[in-house]
PDB file of N, CA and C in Angstrom:
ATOM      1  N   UNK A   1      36.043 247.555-145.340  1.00  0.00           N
ATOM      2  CA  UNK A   1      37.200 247.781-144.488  1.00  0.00           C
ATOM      3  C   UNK A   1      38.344 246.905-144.960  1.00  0.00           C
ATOM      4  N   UNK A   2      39.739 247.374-144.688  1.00  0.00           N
ATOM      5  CA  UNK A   2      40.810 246.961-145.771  1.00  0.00           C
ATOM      6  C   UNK A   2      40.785 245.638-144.294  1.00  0.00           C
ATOM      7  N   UNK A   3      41.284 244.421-144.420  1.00  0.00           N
ATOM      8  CA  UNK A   3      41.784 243.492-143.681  1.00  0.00           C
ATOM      9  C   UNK A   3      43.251 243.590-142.656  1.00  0.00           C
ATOM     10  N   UNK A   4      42.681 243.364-141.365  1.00  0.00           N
ATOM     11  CA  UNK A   4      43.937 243.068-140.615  1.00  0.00           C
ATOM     12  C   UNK A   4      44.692 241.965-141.093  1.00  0.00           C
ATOM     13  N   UNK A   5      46.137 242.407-140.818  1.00  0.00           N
ATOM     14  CA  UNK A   5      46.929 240.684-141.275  1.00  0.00           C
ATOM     15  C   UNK A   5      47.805 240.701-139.907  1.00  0.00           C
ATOM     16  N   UNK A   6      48.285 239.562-139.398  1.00  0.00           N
ATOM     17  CA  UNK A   6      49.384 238.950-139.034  1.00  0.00           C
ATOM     18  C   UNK A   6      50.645 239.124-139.505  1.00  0.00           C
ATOM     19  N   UNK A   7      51.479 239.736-139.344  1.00  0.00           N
ATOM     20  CA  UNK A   7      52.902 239.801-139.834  1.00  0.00           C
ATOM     21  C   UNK A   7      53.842 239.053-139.246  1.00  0.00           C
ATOM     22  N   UNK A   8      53.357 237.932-138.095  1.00  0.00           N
ATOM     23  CA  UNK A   8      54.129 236.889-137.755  1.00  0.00           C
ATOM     24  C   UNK A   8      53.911 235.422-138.791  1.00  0.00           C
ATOM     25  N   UNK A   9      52.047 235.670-138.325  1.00  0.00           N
ATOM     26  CA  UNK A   9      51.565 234.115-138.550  1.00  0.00           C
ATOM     27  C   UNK A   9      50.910 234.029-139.957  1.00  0.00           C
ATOM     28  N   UNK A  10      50.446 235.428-140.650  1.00  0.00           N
ATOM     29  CA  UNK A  10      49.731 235.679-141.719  1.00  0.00           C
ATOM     30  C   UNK A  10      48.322 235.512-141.669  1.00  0.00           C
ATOM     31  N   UNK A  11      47.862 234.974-140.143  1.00  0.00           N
ATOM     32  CA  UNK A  11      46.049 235.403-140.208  1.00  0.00           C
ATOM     33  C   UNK A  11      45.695 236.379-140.607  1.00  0.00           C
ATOM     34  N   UNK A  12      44.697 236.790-140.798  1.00  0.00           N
ATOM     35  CA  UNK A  12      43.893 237.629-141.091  1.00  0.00           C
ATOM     36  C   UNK A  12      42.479 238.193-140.528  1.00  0.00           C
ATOM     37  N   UNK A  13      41.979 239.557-139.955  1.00  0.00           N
ATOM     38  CA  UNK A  13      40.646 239.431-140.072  1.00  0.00           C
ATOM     39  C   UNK A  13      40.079 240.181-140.675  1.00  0.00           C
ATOM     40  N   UNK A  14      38.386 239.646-141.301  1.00  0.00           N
ATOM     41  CA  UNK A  14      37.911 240.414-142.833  1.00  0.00           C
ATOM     42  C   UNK A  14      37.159 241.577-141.861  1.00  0.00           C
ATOM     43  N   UNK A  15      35.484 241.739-142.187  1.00  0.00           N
ATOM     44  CA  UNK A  15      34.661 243.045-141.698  1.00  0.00           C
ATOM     45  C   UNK A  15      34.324 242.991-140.344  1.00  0.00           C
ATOM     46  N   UNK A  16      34.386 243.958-140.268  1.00  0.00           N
ATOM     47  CA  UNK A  16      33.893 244.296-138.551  1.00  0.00           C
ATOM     48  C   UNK A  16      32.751 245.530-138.631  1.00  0.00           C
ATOM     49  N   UNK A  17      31.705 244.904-138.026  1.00  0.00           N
ATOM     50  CA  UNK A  17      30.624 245.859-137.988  1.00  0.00           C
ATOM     51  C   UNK A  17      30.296 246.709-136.576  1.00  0.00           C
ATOM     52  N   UNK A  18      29.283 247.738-136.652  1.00  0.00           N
ATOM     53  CA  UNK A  18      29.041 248.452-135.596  1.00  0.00           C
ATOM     54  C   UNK A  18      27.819 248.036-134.527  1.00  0.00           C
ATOM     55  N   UNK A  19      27.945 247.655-133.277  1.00  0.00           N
ATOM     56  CA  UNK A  19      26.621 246.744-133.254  1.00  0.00           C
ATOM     57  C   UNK A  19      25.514 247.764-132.793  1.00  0.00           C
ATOM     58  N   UNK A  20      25.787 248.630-133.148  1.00  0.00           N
ATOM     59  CA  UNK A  20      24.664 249.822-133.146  1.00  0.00           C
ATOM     60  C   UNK A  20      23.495 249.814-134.605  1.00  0.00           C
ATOM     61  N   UNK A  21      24.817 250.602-135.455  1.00  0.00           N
ATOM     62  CA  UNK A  21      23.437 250.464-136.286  1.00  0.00           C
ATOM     63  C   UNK A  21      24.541 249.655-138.166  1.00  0.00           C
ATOM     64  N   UNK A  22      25.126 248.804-137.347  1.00  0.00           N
ATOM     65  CA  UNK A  22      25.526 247.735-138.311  1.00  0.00           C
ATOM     66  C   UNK A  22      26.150 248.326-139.586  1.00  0.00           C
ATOM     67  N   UNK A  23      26.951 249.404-139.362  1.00  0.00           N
ATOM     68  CA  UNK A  23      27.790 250.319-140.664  1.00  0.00           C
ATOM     69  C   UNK A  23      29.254 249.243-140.696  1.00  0.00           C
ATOM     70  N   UNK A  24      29.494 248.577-141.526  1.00  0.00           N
ATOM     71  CA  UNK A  24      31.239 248.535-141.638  1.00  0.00           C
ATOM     72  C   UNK A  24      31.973 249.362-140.668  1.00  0.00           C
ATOM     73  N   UNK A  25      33.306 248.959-139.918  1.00  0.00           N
ATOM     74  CA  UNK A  25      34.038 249.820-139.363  1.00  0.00           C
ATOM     75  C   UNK A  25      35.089 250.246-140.248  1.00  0.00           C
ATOM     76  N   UNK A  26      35.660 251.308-140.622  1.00  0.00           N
ATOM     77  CA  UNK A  26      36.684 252.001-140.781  1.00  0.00           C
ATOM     78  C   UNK A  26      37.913 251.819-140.389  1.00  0.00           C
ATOM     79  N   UNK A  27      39.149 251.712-141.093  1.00  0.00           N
ATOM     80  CA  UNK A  27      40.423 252.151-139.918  1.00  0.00           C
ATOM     81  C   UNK A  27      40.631 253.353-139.644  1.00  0.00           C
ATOM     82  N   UNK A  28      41.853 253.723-138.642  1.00  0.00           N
ATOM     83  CA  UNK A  28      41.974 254.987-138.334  1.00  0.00           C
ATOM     84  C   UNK A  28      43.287 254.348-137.080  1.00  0.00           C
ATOM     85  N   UNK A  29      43.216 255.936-137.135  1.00  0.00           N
ATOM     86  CA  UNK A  29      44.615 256.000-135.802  1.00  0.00           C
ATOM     87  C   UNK A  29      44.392 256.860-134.921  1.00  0.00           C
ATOM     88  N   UNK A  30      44.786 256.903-133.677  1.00  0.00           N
ATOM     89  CA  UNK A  30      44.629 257.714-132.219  1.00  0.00           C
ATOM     90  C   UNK A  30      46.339 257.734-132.374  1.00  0.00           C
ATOM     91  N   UNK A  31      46.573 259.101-131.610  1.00  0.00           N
ATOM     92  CA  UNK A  31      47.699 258.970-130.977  1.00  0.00           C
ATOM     93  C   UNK A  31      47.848 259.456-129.540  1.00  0.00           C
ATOM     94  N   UNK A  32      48.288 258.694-128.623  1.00  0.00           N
ATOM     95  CA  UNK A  32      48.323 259.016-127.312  1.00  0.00           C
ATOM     96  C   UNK A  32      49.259 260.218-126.999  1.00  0.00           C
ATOM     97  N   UNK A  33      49.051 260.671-125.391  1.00  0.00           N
ATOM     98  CA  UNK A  33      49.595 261.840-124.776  1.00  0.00           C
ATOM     99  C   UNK A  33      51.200 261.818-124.802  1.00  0.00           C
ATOM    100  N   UNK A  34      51.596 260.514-125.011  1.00  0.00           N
ATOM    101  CA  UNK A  34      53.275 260.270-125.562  1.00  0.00           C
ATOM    102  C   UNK A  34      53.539 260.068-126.654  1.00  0.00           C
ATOM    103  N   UNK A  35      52.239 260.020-127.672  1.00  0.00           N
ATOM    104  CA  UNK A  35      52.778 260.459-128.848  1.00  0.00           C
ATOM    105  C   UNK A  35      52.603 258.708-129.761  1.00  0.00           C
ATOM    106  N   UNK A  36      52.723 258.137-129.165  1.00  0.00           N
ATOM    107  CA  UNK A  36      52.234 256.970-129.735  1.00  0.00           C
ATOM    108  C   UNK A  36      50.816 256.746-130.703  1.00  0.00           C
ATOM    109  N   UNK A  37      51.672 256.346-131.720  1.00  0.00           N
ATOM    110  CA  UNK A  37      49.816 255.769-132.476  1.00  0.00           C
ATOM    111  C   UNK A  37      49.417 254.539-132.418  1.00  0.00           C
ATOM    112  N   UNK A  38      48.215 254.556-132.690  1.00  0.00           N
ATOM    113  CA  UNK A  38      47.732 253.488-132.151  1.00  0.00           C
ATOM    114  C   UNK A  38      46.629 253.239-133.118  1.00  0.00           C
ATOM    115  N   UNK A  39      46.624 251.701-133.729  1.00  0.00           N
ATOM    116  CA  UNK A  39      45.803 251.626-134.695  1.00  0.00           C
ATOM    117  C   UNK A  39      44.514 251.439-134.353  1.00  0.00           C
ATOM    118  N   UNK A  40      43.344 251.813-134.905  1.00  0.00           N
ATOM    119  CA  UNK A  40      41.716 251.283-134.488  1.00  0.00           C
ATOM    120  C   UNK A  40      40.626 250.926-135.446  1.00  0.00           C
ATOM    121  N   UNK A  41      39.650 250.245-135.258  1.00  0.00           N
ATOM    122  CA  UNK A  41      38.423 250.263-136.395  1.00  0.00           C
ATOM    123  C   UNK A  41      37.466 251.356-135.465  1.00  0.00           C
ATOM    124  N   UNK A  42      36.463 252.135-136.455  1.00  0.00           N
ATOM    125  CA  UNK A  42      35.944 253.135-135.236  1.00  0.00           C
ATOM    126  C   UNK A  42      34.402 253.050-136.725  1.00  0.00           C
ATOM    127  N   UNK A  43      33.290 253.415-135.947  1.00  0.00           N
ATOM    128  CA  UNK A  43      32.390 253.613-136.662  1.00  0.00           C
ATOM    129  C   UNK A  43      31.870 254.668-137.070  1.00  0.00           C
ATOM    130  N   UNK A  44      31.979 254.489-138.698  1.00  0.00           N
ATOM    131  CA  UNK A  44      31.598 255.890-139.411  1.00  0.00           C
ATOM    132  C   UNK A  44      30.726 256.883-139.412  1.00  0.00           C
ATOM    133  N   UNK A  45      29.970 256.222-138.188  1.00  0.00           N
ATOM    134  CA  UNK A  45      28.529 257.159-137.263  1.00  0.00           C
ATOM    135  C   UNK A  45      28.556 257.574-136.263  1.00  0.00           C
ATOM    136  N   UNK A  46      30.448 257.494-135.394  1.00  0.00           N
ATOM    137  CA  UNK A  46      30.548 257.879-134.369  1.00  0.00           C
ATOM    138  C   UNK A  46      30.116 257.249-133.154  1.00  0.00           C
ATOM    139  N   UNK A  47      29.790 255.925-133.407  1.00  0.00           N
ATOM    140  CA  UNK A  47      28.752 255.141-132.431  1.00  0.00           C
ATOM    141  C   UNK A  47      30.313 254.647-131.196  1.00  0.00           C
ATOM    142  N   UNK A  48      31.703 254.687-131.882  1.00  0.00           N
ATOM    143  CA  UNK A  48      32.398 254.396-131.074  1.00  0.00           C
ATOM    144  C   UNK A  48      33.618 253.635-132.157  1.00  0.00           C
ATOM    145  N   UNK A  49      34.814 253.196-131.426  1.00  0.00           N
ATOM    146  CA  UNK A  49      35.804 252.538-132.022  1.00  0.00           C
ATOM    147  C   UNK A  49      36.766 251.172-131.065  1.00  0.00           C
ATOM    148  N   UNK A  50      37.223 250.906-131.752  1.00  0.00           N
ATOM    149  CA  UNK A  50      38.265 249.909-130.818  1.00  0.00           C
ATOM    150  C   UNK A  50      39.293 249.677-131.504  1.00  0.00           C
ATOM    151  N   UNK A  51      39.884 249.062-130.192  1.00  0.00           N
ATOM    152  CA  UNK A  51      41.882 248.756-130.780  1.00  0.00           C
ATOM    153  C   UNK A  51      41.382 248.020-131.937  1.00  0.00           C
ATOM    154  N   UNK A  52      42.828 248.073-132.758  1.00  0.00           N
ATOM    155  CA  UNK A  52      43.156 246.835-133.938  1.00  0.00           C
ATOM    156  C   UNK A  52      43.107 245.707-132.959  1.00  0.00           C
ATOM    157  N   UNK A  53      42.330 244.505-133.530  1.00  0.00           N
ATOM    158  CA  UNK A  53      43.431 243.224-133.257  1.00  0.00           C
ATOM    159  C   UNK A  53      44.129 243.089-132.841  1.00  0.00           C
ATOM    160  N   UNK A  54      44.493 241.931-132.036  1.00  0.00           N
ATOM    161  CA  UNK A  54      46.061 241.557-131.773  1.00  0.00           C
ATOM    162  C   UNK A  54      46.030 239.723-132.478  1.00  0.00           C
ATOM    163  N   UNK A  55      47.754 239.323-132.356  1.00  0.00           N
ATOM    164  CA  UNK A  55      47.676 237.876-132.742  1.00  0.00           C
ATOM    165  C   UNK A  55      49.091 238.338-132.891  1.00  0.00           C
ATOM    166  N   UNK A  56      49.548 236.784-132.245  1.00  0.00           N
ATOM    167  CA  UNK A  56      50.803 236.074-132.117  1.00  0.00           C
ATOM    168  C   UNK A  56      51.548 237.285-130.777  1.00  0.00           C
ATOM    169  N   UNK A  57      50.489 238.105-129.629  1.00  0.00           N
ATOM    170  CA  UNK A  57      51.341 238.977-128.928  1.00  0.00           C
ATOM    171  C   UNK A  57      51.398 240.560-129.817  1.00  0.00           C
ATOM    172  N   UNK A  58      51.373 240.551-131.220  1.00  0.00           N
ATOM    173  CA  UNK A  58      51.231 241.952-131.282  1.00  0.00           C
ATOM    174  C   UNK A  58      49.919 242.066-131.913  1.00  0.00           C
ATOM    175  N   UNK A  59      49.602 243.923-131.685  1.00  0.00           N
ATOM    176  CA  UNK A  59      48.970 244.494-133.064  1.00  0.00           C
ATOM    177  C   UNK A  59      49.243 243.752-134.531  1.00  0.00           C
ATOM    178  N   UNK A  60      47.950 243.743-135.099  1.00  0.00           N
ATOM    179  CA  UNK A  60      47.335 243.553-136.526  1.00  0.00           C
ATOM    180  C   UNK A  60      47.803 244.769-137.139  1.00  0.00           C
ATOM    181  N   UNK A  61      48.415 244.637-138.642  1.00  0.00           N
ATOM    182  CA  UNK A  61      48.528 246.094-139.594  1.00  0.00           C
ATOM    183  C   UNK A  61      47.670 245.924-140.862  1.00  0.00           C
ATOM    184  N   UNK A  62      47.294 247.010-140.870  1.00  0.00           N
ATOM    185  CA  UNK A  62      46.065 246.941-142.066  1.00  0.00           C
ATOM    186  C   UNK A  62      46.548 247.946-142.641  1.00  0.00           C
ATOM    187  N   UNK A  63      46.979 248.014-144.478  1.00  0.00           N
ATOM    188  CA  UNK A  63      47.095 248.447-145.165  1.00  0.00           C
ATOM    189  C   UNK A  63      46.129 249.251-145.805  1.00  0.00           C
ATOM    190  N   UNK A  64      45.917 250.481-145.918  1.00  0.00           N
ATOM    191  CA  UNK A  64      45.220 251.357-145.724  1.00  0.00           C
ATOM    192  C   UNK A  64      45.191 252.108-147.123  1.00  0.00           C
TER     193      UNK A  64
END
């Protein structure tokens, strides 16, 4: 999985796994009923997904 960064502070976070059956998560995007996207890691087995990160107050961007 490509790394979240910080575009305030420059943290970073590296892999995120599935605690199902322990696949790497993926990025990806949702976009809501207003049209908004919204970044996520989601698992490549369908086991489920979650928001990006946050830090410093916003979303994490991961270069994809």
């Amino acid at each position: 999985m490509s790394a979240y960064k910080c575009e305030v502070c420059g943290m970073s976070v590296g892999t995120m796994t599935c605690g199902t059956c322990g696949k790497e998560l993926v990025h990806s995007t949702i976009t809501t009923e207003e049209g908004e996207t919204i970044h996520v890691s989601e698992c490549p087995d369908g086991h489920g997904k979650i928001k990006s990160p946050m830090c410093c107050g916003q979303d994490m961007t991961c270069s994809v």
